[in-house]
Protein backbone atom coordinates (compact mmCIF):
# COMPACT_ATOMS: atom_id res chain seq x y z
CA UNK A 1 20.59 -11.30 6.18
CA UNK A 2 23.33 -10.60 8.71
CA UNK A 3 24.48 -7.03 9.92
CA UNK A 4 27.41 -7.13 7.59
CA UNK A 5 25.40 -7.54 4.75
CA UNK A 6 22.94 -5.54 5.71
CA UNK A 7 25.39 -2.37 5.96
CA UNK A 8 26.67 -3.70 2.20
CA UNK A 9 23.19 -3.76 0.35
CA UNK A 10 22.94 0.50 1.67
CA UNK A 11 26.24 1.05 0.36
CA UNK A 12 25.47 -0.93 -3.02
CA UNK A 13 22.45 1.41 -3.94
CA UNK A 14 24.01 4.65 -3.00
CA UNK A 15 25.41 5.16 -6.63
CA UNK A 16 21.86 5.47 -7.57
CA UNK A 17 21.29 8.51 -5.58
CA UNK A 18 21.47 11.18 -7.76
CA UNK A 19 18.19 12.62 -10.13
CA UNK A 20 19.02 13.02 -13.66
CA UNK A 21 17.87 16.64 -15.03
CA UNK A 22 17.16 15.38 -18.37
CA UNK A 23 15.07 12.17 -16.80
CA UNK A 24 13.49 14.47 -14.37
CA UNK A 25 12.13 16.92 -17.02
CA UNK A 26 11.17 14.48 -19.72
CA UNK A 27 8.95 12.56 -17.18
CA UNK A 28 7.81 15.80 -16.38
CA UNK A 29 6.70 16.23 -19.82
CA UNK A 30 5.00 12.55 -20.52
CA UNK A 31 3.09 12.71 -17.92
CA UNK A 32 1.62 16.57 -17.76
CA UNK A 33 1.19 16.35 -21.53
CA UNK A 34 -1.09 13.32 -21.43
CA UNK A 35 -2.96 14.36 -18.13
CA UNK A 36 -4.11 17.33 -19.39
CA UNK A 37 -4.61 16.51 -22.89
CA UNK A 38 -7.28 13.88 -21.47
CA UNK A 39 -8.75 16.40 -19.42
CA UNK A 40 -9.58 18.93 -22.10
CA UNK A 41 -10.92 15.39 -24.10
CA UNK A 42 -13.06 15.12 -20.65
CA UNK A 43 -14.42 18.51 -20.97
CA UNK A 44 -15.00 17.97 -24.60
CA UNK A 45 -16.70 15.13 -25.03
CA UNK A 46 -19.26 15.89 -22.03
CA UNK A 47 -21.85 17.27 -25.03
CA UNK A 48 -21.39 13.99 -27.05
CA UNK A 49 -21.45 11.37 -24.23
CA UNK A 50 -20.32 10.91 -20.46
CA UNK A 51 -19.93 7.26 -21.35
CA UNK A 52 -17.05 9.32 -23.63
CA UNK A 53 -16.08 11.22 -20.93
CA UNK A 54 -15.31 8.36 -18.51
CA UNK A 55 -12.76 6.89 -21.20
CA UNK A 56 -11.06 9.95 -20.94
CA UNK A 57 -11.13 10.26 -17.05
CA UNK A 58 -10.58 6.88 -16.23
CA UNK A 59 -7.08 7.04 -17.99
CA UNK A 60 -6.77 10.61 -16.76
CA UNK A 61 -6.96 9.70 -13.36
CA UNK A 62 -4.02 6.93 -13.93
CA UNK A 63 -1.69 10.00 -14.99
CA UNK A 64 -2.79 11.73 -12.13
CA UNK A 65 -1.17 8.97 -9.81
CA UNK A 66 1.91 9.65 -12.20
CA UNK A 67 2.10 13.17 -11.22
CA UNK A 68 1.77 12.49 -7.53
CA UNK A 69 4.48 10.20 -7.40
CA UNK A 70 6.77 13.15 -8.33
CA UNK A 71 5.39 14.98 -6.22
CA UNK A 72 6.77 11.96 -3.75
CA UNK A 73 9.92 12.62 -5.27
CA UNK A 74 9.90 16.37 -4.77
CA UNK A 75 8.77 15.19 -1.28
CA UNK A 76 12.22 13.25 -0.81
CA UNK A 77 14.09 16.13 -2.69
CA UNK A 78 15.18 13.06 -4.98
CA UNK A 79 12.97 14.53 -8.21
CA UNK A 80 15.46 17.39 -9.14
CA UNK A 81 19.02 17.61 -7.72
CA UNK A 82 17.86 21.60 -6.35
CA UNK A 83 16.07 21.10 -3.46
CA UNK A 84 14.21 24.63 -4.25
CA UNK A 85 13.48 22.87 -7.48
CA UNK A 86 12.08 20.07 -5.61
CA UNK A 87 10.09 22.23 -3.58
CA UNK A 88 8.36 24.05 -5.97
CA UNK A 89 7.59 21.57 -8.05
CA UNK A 90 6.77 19.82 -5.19
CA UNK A 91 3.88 22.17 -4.08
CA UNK A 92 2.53 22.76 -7.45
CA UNK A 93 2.20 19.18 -8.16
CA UNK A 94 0.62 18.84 -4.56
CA UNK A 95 -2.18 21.46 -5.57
CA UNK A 96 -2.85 19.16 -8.56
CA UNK A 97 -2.98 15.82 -6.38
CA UNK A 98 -4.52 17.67 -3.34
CA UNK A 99 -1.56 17.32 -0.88
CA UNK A 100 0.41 20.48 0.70
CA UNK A 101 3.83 19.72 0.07
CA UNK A 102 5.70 20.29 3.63
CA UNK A 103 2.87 19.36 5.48
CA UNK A 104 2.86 15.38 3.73
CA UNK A 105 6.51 16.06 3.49
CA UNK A 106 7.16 15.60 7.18
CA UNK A 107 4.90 12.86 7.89
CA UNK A 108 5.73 10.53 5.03
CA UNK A 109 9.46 11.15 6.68
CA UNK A 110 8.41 9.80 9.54
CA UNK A 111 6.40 7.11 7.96
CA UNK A 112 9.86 6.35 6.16
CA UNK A 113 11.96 6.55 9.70
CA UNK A 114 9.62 4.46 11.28
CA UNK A 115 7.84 1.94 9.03
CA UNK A 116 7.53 -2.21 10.27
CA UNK A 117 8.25 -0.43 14.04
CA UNK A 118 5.39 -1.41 16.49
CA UNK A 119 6.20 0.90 19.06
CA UNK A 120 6.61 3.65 17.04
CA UNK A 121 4.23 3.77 14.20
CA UNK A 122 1.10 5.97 13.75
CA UNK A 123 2.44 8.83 11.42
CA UNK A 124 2.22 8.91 8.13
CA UNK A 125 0.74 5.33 8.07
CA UNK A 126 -3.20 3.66 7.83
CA UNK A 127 -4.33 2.49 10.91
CA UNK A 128 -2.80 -0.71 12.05
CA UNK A 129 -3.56 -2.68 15.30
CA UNK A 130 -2.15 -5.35 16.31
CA UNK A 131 -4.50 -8.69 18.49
CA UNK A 132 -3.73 -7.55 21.32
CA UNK A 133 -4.42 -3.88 21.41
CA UNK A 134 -8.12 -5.26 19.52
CA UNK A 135 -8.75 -7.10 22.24
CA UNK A 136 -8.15 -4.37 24.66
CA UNK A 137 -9.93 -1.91 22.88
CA UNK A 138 -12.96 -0.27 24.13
CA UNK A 139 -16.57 -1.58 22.23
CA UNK A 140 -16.55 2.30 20.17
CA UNK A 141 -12.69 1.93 19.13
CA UNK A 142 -13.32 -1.79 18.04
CA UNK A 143 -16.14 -0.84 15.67
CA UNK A 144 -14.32 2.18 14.54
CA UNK A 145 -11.42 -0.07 13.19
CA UNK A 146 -13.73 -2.40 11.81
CA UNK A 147 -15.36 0.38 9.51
CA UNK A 148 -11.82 2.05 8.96
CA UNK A 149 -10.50 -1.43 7.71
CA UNK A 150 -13.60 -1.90 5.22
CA UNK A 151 -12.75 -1.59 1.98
CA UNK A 152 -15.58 0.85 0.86
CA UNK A 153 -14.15 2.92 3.67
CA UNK A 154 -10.73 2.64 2.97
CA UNK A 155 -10.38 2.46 -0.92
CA UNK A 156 -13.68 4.79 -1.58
CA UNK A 157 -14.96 7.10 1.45
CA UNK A 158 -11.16 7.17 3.25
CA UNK A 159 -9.96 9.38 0.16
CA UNK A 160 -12.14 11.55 0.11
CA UNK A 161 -11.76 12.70 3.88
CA UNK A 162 -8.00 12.39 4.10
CA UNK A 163 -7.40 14.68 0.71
CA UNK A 164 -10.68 17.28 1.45
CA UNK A 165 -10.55 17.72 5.02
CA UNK A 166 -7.73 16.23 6.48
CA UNK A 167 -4.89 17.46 4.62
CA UNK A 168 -6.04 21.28 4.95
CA UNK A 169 -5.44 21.79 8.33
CA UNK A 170 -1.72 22.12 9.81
CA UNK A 171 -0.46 19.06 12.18
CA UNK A 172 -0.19 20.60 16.17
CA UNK A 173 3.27 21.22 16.48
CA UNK A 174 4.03 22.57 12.42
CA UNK A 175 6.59 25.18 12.06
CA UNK A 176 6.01 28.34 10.02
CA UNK A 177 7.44 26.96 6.81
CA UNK A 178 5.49 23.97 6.83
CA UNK A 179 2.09 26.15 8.25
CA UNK A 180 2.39 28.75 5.32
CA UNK A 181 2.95 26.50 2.80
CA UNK A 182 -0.52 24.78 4.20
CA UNK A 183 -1.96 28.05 3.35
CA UNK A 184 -0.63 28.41 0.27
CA UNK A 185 -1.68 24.92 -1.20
CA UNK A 186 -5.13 25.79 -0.05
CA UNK A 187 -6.01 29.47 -1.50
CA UNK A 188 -3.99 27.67 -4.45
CA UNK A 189 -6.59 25.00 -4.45
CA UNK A 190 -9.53 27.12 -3.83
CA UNK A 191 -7.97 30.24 -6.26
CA UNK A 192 -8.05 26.91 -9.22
CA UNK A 193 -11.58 25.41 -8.42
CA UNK A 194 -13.13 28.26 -8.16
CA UNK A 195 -11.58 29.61 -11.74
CA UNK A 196 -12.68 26.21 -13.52
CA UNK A 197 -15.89 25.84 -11.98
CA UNK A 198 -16.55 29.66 -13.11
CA UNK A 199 -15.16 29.52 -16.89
CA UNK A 200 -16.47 26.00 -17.35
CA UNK A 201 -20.04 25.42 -15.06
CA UNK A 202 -19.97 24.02 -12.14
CA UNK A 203 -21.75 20.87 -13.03
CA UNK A 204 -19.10 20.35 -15.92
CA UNK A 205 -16.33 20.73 -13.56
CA UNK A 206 -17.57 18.42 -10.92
CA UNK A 207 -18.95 15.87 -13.69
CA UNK A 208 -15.27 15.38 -14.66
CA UNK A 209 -12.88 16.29 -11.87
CA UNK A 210 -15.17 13.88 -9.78
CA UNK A 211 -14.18 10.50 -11.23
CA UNK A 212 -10.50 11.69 -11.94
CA UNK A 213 -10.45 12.54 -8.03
CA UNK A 214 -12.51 9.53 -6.87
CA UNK A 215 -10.56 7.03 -9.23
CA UNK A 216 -6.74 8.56 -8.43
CA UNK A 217 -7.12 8.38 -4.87
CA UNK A 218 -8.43 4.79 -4.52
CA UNK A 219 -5.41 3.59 -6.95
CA UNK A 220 -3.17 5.90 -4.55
CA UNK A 221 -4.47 4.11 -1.71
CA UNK A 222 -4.88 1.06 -2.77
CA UNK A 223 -0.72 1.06 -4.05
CA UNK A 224 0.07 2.18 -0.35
CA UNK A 225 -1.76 -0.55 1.83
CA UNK A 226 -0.71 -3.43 -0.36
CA UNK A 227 3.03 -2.22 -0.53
CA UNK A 228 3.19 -2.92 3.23
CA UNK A 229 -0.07 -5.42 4.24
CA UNK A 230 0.83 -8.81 2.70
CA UNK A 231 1.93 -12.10 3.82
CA UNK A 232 5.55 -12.38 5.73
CA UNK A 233 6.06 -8.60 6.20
CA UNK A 234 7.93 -7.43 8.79
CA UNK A 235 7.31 -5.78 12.06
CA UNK A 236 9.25 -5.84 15.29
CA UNK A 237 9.43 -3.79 18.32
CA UNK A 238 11.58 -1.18 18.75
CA UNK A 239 14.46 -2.83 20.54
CA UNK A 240 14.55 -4.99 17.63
CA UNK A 241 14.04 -3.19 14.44
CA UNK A 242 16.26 -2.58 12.03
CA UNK A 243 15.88 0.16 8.98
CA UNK A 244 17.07 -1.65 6.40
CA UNK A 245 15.06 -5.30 7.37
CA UNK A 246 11.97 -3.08 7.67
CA UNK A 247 13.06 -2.06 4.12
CA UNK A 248 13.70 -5.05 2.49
CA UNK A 249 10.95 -7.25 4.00
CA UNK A 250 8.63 -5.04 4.99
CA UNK A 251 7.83 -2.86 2.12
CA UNK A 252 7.06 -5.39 -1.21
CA UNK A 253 8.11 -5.88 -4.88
CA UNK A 254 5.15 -4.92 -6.52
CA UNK A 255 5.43 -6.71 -9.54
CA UNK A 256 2.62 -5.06 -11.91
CA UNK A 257 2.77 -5.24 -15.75
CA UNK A 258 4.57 -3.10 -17.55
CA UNK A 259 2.33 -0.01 -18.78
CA UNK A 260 1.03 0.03 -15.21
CA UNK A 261 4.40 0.16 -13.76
CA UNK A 262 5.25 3.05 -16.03
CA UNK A 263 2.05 4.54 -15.15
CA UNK A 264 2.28 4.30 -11.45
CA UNK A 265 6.11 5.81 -11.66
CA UNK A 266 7.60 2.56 -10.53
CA UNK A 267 6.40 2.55 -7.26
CA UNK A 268 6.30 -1.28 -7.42
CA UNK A 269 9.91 -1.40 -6.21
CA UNK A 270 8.92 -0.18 -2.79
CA UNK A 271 11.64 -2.15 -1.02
CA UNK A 272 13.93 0.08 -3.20
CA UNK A 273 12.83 3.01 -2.43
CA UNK A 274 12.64 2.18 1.44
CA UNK A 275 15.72 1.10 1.30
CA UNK A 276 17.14 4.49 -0.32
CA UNK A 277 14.49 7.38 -0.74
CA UNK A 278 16.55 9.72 -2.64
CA UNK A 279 16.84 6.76 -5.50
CA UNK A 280 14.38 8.92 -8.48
CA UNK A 281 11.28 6.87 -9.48
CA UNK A 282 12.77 6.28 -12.94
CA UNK A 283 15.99 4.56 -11.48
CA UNK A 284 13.85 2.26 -9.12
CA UNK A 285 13.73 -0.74 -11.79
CA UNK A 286 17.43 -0.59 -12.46
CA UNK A 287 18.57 -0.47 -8.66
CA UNK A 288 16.42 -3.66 -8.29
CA UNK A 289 17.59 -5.19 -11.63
CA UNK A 290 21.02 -4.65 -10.64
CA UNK A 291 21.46 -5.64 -7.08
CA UNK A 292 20.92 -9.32 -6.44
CA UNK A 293 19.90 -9.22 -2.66
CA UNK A 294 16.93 -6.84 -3.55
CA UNK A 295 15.63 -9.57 -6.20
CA UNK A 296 15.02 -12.01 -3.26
CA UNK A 297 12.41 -9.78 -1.44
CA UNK A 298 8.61 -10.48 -0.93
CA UNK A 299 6.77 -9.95 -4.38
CA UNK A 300 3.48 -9.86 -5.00
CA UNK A 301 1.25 -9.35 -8.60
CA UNK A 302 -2.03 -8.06 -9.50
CA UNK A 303 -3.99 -11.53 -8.45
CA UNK A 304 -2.14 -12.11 -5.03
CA UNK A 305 -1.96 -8.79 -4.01
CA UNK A 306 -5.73 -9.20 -3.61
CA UNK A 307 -5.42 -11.61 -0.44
CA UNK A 308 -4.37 -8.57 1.62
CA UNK A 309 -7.73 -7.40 1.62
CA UNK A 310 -8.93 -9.87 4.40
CA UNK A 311 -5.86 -8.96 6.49
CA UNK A 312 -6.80 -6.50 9.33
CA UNK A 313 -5.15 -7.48 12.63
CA UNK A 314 -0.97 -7.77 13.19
CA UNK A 315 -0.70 -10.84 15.37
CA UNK A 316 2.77 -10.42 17.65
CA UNK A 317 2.91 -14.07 18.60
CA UNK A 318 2.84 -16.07 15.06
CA UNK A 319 4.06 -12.12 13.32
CA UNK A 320 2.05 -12.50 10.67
CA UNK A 321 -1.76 -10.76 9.73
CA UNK A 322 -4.92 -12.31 10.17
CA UNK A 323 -8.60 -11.81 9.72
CA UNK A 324 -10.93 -10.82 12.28
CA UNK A 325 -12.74 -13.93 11.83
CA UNK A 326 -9.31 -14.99 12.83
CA UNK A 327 -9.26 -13.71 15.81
CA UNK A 328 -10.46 -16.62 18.08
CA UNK A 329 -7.77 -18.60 16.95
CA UNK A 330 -4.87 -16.53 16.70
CA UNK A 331 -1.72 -17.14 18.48
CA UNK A 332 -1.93 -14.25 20.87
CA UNK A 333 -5.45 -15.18 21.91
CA UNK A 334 -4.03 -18.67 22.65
CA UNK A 335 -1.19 -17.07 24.90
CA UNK A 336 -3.42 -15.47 26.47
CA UNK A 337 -5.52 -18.17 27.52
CA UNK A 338 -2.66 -19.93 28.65
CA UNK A 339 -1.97 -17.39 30.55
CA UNK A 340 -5.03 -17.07 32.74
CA UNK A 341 -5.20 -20.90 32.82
CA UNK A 342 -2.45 -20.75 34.77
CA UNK A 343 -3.21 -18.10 36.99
């Protein structure tokens, strides 16, 4: 896709732009409605059965996702056309999910301003290497990335330090706004467990909010890596990246069926919404539907979505991802050779 064209396809989606109160709020009430209603079930049904109680979290835990991705939206002030709106909302929602809004705010902006760039990524993102920076790594880092690349680590253990620990504490360089509003999502957070685990026992609380919490986040995660690891997905040096490429063919059509789309808030389309952020979840389908360009885009389903898992190196020479048992014949690793051959 040329320049022109390129510059076209931003202009095409712009329309699309602009949140629709009356979209906004009834989302707002199909998916709070049916979270909560299966949580009280949860809570419920713990003195019949916790095989009981699972059906009610597992599904629970699926609205959950729901409500985070409008928190994304409040995130990219795309939820409600009031950007106060989208802020409070935003860090209510983020108690809920366990995120403080203008702390994930800022580095899912940069994620966004930077995403299929080599030289700039590292924000906002999972941990990426590419062969040769492996190969240069020291013995420790090496079997740190290894672990951090597992899926048990990243789908199941990775969750559970990124929401608990990691997102309570401030980046180095926050301003106030973004520092107090840390602080409030956390004596929110601990103000709301503390209340539930008090009214209802602690054992009942964590017997419930346990597999909503454990289930969410691997879904959450798991929607993330494979929206930007599969096959032919773009990354280029700085010199040479472009915003809208990095869009288009580096963030994929998810192509999931249709209840899950609803219930994951359309996050599917994520070319779409790289492409324009401030498109609202519920408009995703229709941008896509409606613009021919974004039909021809990398898609993926349920069953190949599932090759990304053995992809956990970014090879520069070939550009594509391979496995680390890969590695010995990757393209870099051949250059390489060469290289010293003919020294």
């Amino acid at each position: 896709m040329d320049i022109q064209n390129l510059k076209q396809l931003r202009k095409a989606v712009s329309p699309f732009e602009k949140a629709t109160t009356k979209n906004s709020i009834w989302q707002l009430i199909n998916t709070m409605l049916p979270f909560f209603l299966l949580w009280v079930l949860a809570y419920q049904s713990l003195t019949i059965s916790y095989l009981l109680t699972l059906l009610f979290a597992i599904p629970a835990a699926g609205f959950l996702v729901r409500i985070f991705i409008i928190f994304h939206d409040c995130c990219h002030f795309s939820f409600f056309k009031n950007r106060r709106a989208n802020k409070i909302l935003g860090t209510i929602t983020g108690v809920l999910t366990l995120f403080p809004y203008s702390k994930w705010q800022h580095s899912h902006s940069v994620h966004h301003a930077t995403s299929g760039n080599l030289d700039k990524r590292g924000t906002g993102d999972l941990w990426m290497m590419t062969v040769n920076e492996y190969m240069e790594a020291s013995f420790f880092t090496k079997i740190k990335y290894r672990l951090y690349r597992n899926p048990v680590v990243m789908f199941g253990l990775g969750p559970i330090y990124e929401f608990l620990i990691m997102n309570r504490f401030n980046r180095k360089n926050a301003r106030i706004q973004e520092r107090l509003n840390t602080y409030l999502a956390n004596i929110s957070l601990i103000a709301v467990v503390f209340l539930l685990g008090s009214v209802l026992g602690w054992t009942s609380f964590l017997l419930v909010q346990l597999p909503i919490f454990l289930l969410s986040g691997s879904m959450g995660v798991w929607l993330f890596y494979v929206q930007h690891t599969f096959e032919d997905t773009y990354f280029e040096e700085d010199k040479h990246w472009d915003y809208v490429k990095a869009a288009v063919e580096g963030s994929s059509f998810y192509k999931l069926p249709k209840w899950m789309q609803w219930l994951t808030g359309n996050i599917g389309y994520h070319h779409v919404h790289h492409l324009s952020p401030r498109v609202p979840n519920y408009m995703l389908e229709e941008v896509h539907n409606q613009t021919t360009p974004l039909q021809n885009v990398p898609t993926i389903t349920l069953a190949t979505s599932l090759k990304s898992l053995k992809f956990r190196l970014w090879d520069e020479e070939s550009k594509q991802y391979i496995a680390f048992h890969e590695l010995k014949n990757s393209a870099a690793i051949r250059r390489l050779k060469a290289s010293k051959t003919e020294v």
